[in-house]
PDB file of N, CA and C in Angstrom:
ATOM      1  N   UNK A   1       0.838  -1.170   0.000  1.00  0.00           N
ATOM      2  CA  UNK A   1       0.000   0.000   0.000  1.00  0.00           C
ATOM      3  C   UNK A   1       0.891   1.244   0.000  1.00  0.00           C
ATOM      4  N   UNK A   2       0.496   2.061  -0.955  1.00  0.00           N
ATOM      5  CA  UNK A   2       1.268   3.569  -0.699  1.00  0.00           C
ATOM      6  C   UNK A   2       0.314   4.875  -0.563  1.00  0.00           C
ATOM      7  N   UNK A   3       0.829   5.657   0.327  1.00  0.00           N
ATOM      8  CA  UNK A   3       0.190   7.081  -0.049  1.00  0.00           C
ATOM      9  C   UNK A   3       0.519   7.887  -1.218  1.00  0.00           C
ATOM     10  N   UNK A   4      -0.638   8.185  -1.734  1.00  0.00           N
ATOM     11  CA  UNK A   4      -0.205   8.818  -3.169  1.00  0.00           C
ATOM     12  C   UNK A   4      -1.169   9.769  -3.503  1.00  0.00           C
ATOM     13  N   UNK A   5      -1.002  11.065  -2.965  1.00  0.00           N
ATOM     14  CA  UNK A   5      -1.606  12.021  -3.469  1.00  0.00           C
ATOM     15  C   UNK A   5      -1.073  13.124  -4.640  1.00  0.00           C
ATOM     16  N   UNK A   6      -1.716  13.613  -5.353  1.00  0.00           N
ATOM     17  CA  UNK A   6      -1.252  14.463  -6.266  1.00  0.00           C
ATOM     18  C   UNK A   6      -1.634  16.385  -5.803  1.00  0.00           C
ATOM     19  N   UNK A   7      -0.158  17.357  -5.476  1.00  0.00           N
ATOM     20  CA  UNK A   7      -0.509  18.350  -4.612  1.00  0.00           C
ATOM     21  C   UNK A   7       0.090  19.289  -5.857  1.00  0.00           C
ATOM     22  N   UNK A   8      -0.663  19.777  -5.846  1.00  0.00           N
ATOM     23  CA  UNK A   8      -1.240  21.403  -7.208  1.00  0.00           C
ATOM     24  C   UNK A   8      -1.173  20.360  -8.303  1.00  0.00           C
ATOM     25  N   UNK A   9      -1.541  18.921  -8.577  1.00  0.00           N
ATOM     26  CA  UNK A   9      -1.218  18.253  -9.700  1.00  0.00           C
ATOM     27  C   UNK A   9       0.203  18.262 -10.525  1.00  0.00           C
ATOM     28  N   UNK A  10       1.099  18.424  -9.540  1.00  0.00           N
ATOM     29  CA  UNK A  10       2.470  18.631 -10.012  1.00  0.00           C
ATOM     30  C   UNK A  10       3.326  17.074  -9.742  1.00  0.00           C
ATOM     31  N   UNK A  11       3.058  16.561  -8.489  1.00  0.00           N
ATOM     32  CA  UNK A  11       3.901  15.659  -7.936  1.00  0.00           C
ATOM     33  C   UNK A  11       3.373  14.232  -7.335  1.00  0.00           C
ATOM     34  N   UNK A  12       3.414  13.417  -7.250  1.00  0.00           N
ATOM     35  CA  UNK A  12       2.995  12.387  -6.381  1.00  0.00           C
ATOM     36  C   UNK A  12       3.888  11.428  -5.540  1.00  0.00           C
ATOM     37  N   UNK A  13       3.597  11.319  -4.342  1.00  0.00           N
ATOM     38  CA  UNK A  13       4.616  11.095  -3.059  1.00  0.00           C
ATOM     39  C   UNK A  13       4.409   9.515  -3.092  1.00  0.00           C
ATOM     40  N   UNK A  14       5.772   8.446  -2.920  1.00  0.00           N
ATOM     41  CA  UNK A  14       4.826   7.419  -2.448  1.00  0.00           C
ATOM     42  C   UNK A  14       5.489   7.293  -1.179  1.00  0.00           C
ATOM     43  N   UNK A  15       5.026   6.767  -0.285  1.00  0.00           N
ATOM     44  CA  UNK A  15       5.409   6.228   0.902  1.00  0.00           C
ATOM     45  C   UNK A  15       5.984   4.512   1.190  1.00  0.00           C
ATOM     46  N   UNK A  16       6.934   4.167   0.625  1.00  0.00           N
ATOM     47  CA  UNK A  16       6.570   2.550   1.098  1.00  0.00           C
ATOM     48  C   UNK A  16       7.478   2.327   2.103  1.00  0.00           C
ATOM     49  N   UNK A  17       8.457   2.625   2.601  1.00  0.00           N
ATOM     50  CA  UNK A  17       9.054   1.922   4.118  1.00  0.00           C
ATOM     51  C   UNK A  17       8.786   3.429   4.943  1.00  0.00           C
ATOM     52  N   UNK A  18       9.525   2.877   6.173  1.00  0.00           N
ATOM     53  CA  UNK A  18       9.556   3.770   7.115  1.00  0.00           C
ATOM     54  C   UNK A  18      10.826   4.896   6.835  1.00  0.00           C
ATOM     55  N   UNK A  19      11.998   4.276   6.211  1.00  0.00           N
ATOM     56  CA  UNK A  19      12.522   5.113   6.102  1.00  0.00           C
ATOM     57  C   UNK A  19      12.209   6.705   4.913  1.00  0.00           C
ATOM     58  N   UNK A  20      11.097   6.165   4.190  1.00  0.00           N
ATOM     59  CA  UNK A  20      10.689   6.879   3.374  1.00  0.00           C
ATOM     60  C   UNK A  20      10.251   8.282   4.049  1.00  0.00           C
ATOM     61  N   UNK A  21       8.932   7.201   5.384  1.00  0.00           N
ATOM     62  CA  UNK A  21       8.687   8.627   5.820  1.00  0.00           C
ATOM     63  C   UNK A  21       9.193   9.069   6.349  1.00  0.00           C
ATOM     64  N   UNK A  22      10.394   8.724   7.451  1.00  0.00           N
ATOM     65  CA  UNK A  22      11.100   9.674   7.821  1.00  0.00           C
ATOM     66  C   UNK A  22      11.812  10.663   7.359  1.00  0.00           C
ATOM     67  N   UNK A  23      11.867  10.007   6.436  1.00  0.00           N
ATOM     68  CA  UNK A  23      13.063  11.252   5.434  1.00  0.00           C
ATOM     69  C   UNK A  23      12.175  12.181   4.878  1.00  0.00           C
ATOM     70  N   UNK A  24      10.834  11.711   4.437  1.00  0.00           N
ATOM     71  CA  UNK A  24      10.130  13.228   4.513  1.00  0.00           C
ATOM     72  C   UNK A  24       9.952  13.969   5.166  1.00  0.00           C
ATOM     73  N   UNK A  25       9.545  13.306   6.499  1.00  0.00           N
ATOM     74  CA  UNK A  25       9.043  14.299   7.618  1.00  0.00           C
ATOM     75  C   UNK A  25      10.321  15.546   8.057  1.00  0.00           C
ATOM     76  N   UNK A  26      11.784  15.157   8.072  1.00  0.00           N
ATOM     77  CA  UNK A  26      12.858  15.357   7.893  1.00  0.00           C
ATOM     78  C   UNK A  26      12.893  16.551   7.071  1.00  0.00           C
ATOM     79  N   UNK A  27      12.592  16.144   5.774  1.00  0.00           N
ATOM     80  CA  UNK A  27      13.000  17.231   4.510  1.00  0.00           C
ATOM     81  C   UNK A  27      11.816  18.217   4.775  1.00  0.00           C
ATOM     82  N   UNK A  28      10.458  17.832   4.759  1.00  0.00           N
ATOM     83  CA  UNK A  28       9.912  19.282   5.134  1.00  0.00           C
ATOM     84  C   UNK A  28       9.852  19.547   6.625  1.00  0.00           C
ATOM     85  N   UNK A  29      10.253  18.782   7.427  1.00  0.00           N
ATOM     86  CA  UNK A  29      10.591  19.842   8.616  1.00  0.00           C
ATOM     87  C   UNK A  29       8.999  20.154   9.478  1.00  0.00           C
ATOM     88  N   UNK A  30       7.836  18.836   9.320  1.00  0.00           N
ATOM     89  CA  UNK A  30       7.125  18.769   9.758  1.00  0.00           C
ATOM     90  C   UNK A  30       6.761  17.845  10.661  1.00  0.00           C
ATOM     91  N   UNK A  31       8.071  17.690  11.711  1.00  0.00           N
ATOM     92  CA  UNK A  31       7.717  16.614  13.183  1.00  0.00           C
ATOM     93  C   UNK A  31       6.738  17.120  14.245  1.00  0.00           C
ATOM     94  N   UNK A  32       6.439  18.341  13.895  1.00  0.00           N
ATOM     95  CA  UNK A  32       5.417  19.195  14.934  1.00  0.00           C
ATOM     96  C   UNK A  32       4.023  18.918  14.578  1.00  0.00           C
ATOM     97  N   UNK A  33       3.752  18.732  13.243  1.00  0.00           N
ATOM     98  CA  UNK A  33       2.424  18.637  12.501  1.00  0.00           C
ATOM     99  C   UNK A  33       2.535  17.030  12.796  1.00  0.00           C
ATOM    100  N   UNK A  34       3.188  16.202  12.530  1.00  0.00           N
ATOM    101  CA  UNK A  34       3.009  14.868  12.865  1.00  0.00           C
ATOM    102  C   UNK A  34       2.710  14.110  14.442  1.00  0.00           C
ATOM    103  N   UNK A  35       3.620  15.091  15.050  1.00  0.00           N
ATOM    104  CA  UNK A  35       3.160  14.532  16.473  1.00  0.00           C
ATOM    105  C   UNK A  35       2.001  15.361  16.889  1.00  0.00           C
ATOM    106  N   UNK A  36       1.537  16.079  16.466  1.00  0.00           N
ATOM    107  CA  UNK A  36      -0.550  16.438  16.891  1.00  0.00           C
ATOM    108  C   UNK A  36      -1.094  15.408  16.004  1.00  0.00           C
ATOM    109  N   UNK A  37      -0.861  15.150  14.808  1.00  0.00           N
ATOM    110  CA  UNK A  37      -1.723  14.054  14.555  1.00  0.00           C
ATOM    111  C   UNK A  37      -1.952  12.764  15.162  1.00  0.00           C
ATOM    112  N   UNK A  38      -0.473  12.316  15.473  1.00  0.00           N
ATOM    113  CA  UNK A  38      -0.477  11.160  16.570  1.00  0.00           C
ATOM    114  C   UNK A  38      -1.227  11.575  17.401  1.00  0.00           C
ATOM    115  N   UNK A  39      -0.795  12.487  18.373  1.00  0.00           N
ATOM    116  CA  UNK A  39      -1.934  12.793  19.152  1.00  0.00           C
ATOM    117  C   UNK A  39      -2.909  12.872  19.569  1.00  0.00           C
ATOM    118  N   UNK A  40      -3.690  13.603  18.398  1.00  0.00           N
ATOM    119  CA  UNK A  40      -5.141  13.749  18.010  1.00  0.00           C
ATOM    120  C   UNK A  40      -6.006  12.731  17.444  1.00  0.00           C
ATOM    121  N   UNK A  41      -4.717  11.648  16.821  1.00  0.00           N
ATOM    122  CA  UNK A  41      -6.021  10.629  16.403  1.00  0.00           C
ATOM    123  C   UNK A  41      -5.654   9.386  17.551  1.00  0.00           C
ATOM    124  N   UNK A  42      -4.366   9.734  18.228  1.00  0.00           N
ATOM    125  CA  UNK A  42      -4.219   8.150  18.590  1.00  0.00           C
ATOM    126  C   UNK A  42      -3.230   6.768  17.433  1.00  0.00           C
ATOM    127  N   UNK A  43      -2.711   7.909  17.066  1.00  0.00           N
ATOM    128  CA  UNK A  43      -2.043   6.796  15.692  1.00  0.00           C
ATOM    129  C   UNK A  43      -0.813   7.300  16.086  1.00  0.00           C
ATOM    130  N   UNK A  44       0.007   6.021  15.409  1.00  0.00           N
ATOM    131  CA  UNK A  44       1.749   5.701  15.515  1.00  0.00           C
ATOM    132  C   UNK A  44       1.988   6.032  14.169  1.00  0.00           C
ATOM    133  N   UNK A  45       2.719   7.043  13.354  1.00  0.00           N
ATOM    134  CA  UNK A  45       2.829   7.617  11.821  1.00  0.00           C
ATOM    135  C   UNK A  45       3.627   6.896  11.626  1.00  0.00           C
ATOM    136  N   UNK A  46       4.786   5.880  11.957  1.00  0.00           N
ATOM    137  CA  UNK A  46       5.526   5.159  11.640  1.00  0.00           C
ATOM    138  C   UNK A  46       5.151   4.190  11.293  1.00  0.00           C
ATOM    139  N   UNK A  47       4.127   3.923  11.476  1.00  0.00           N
ATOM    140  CA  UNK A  47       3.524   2.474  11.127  1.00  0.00           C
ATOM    141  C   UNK A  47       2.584   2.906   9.740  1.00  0.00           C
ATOM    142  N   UNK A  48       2.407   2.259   8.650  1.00  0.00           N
ATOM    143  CA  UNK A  48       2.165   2.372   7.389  1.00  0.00           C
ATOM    144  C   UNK A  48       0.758   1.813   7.592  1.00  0.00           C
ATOM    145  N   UNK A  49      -0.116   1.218   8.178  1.00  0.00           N
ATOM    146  CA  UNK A  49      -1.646   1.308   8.208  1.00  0.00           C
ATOM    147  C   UNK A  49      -2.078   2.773   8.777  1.00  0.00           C
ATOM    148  N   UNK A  50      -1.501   3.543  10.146  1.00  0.00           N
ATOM    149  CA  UNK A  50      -1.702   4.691  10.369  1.00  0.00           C
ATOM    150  C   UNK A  50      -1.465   5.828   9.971  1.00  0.00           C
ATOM    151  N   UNK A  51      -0.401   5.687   8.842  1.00  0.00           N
ATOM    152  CA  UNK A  51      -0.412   6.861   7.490  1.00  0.00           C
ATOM    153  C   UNK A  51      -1.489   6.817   7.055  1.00  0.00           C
ATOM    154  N   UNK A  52      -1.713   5.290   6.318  1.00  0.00           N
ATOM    155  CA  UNK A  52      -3.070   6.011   5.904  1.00  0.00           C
ATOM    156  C   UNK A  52      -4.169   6.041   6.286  1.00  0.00           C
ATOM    157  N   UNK A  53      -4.843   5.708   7.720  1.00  0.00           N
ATOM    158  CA  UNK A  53      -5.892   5.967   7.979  1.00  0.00           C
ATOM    159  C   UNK A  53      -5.788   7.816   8.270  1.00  0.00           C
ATOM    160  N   UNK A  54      -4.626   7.855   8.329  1.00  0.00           N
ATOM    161  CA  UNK A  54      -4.488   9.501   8.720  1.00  0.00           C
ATOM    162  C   UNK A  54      -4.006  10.437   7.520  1.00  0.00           C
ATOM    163  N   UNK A  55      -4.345   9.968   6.073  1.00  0.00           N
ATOM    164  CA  UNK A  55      -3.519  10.646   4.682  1.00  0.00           C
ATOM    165  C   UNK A  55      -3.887  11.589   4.436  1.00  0.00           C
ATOM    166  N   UNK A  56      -5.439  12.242   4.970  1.00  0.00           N
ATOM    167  CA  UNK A  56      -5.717  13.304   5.172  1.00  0.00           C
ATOM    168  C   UNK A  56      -5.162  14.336   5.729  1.00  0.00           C
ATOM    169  N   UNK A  57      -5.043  14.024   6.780  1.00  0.00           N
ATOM    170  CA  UNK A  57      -4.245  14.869   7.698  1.00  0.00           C
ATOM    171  C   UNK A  57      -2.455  14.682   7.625  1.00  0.00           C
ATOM    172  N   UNK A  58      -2.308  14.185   6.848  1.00  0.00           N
ATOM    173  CA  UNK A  58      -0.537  14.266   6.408  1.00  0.00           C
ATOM    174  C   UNK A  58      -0.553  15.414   5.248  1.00  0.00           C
ATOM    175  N   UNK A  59      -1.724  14.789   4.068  1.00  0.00           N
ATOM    176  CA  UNK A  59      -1.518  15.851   2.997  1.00  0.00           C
ATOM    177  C   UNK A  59      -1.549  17.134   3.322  1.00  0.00           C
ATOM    178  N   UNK A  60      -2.701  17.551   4.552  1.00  0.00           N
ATOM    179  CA  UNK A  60      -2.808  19.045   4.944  1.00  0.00           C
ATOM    180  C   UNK A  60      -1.612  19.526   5.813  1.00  0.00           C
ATOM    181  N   UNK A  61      -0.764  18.305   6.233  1.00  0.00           N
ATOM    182  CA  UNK A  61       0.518  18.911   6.667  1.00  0.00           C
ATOM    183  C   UNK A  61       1.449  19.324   5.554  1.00  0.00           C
ATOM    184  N   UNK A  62       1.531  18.880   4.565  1.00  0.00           N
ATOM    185  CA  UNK A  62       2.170  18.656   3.544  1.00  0.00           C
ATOM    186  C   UNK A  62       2.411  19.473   2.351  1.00  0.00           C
ATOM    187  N   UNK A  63       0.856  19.699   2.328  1.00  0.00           N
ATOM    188  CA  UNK A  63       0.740  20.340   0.734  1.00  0.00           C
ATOM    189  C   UNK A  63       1.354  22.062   0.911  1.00  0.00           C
ATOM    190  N   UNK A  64       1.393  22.538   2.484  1.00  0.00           N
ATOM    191  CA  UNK A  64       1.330  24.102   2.634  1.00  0.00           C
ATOM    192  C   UNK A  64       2.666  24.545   2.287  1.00  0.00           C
ATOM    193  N   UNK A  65       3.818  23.139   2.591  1.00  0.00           N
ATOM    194  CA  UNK A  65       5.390  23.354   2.627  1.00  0.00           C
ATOM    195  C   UNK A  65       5.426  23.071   1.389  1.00  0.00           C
ATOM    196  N   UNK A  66       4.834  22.461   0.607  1.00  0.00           N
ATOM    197  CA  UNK A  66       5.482  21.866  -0.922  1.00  0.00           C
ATOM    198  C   UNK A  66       4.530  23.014  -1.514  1.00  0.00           C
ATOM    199  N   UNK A  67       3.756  23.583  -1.522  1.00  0.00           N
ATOM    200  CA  UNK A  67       3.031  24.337  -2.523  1.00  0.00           C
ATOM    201  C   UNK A  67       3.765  25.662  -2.463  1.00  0.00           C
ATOM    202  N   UNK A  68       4.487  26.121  -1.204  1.00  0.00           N
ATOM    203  CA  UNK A  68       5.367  27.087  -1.297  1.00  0.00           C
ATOM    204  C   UNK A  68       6.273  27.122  -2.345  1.00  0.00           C
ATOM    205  N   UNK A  69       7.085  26.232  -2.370  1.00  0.00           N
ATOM    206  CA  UNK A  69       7.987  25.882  -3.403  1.00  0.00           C
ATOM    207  C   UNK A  69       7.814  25.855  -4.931  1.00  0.00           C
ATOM    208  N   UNK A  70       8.844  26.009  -6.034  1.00  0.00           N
ATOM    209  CA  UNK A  70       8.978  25.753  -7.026  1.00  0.00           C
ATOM    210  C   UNK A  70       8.556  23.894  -7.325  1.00  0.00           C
ATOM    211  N   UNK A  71       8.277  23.509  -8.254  1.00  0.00           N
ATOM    212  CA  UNK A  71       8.884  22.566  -8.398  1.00  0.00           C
ATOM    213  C   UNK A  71      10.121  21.502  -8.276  1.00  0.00           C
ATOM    214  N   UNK A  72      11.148  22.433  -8.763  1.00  0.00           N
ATOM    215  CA  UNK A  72      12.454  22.854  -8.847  1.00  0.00           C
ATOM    216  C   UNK A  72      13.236  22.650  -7.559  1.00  0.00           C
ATOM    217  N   UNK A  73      12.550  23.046  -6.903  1.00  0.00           N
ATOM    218  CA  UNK A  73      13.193  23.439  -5.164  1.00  0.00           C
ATOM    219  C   UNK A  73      12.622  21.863  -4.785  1.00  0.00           C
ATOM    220  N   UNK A  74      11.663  21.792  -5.580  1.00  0.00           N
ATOM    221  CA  UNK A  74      10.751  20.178  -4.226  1.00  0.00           C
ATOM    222  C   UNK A  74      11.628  19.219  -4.618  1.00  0.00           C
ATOM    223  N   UNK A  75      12.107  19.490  -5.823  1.00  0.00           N
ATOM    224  CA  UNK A  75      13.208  18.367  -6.824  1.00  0.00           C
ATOM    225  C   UNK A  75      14.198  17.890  -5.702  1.00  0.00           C
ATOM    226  N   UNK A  76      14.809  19.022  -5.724  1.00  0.00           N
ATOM    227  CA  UNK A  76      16.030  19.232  -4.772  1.00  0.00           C
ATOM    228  C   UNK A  76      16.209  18.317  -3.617  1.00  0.00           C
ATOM    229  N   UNK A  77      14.732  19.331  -2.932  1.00  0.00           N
ATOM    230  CA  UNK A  77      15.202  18.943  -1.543  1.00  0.00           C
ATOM    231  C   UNK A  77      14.376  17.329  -0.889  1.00  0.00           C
ATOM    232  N   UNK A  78      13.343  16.856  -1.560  1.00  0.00           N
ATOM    233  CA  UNK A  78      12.940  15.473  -1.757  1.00  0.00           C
ATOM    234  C   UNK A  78      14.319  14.542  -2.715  1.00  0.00           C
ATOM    235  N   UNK A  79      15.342  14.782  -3.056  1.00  0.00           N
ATOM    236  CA  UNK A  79      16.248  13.450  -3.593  1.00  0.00           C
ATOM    237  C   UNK A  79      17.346  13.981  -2.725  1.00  0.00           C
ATOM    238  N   UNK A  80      17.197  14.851  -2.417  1.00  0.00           N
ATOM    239  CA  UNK A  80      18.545  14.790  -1.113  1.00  0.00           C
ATOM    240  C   UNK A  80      17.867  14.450  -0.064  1.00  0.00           C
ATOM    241  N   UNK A  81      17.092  14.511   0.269  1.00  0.00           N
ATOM    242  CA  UNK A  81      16.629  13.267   1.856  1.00  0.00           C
ATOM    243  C   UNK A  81      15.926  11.771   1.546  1.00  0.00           C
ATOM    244  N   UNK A  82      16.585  11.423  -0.109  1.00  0.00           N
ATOM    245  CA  UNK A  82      16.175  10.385  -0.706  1.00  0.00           C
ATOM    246  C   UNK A  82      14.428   9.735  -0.160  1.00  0.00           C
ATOM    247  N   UNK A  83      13.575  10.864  -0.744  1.00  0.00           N
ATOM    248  CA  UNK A  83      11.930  10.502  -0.547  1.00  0.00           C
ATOM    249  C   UNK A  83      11.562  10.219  -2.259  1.00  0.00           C
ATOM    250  N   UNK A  84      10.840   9.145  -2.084  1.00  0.00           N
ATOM    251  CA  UNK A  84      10.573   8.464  -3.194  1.00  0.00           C
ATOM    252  C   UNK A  84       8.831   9.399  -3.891  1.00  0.00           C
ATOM    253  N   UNK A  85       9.694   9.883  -4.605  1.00  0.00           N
ATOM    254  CA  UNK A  85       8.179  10.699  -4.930  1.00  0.00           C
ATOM    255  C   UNK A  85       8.333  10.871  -6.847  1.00  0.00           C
ATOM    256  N   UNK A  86       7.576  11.584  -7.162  1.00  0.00           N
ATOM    257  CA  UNK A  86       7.120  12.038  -9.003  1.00  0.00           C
ATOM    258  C   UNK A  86       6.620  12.730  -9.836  1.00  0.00           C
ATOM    259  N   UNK A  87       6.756  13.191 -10.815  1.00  0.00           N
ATOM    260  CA  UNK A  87       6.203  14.035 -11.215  1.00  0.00           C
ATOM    261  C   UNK A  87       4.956  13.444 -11.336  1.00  0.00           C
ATOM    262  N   UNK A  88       3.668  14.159 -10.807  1.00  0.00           N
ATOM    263  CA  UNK A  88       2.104  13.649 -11.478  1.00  0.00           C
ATOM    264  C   UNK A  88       1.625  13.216 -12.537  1.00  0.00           C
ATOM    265  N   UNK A  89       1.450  12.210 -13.051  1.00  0.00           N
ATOM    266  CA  UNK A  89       0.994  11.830 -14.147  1.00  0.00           C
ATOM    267  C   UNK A  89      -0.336  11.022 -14.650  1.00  0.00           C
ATOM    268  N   UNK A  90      -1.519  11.249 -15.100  1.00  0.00           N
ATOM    269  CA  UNK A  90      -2.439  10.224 -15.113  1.00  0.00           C
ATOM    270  C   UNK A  90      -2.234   9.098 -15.677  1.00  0.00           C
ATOM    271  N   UNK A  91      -2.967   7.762 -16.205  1.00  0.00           N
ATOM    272  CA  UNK A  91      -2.044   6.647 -16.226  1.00  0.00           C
ATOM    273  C   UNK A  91      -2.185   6.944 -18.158  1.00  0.00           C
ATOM    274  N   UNK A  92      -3.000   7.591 -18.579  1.00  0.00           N
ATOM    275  CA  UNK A  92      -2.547   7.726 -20.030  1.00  0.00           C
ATOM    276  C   UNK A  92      -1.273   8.589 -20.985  1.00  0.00           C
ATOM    277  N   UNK A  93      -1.155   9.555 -19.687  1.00  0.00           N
ATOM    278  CA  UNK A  93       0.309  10.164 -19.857  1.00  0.00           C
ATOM    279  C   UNK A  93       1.335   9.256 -19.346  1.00  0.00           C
ATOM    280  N   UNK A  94       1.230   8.540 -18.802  1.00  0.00           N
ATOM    281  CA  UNK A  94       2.423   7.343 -18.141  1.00  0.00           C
ATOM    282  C   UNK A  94       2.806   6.736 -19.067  1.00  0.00           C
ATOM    283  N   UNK A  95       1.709   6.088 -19.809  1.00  0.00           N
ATOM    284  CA  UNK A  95       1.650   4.913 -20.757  1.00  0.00           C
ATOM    285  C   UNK A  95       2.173   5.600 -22.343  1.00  0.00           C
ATOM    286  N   UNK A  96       2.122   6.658 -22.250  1.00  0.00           N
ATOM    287  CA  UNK A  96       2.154   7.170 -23.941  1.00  0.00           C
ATOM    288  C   UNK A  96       3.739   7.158 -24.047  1.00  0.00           C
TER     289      UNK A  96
END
């Protein structure tokens, strides 16, 4: 299972180990937004069933730091904290 949202339709994140998410949470610099969600729902974010019962509330952590940015900049700083993510694509632009 991965989280995979698409944010301004530019990018899509996947999540598959733990080290993934850490290294996101890392690169945008959102351990404060993650531990109220633990909090608030009662979920362990390290654990990959409680990402996504909580993907809602990751993307709204998420989208405010990456929508700031260029593209360009998200490039950057997502393959230097090696987070497995992509440019957005629907599956007929994938396939062509």
């Amino acid at each position: 299972m991965t989280l995979q949202r698409k944010i301004r339709a530019v990018w899509s994140l996947r999540l598959f180990t733990p080290r993934h998410w850490k290294n996101l949470v890392k690169a945008l610099k959102i351990e404060n937004e993650v531990r109220e969600i633990e909090n608030n729902c009662g979920l362990d974010l390290t654990l990959e069933a409680d990402r996504w019962a909580a993907r809602d509330d990751i993307i709204s952590a998420i989208g405010p730091r990456v929508e700031a940015m260029a593209l360009a900049e998200v490039r950057v700083l997502l393959d230097e904290h090696g987070v497995c993510w992509g440019p957005y694509q629907t599956f007929l632009a994938s396939s062509a």
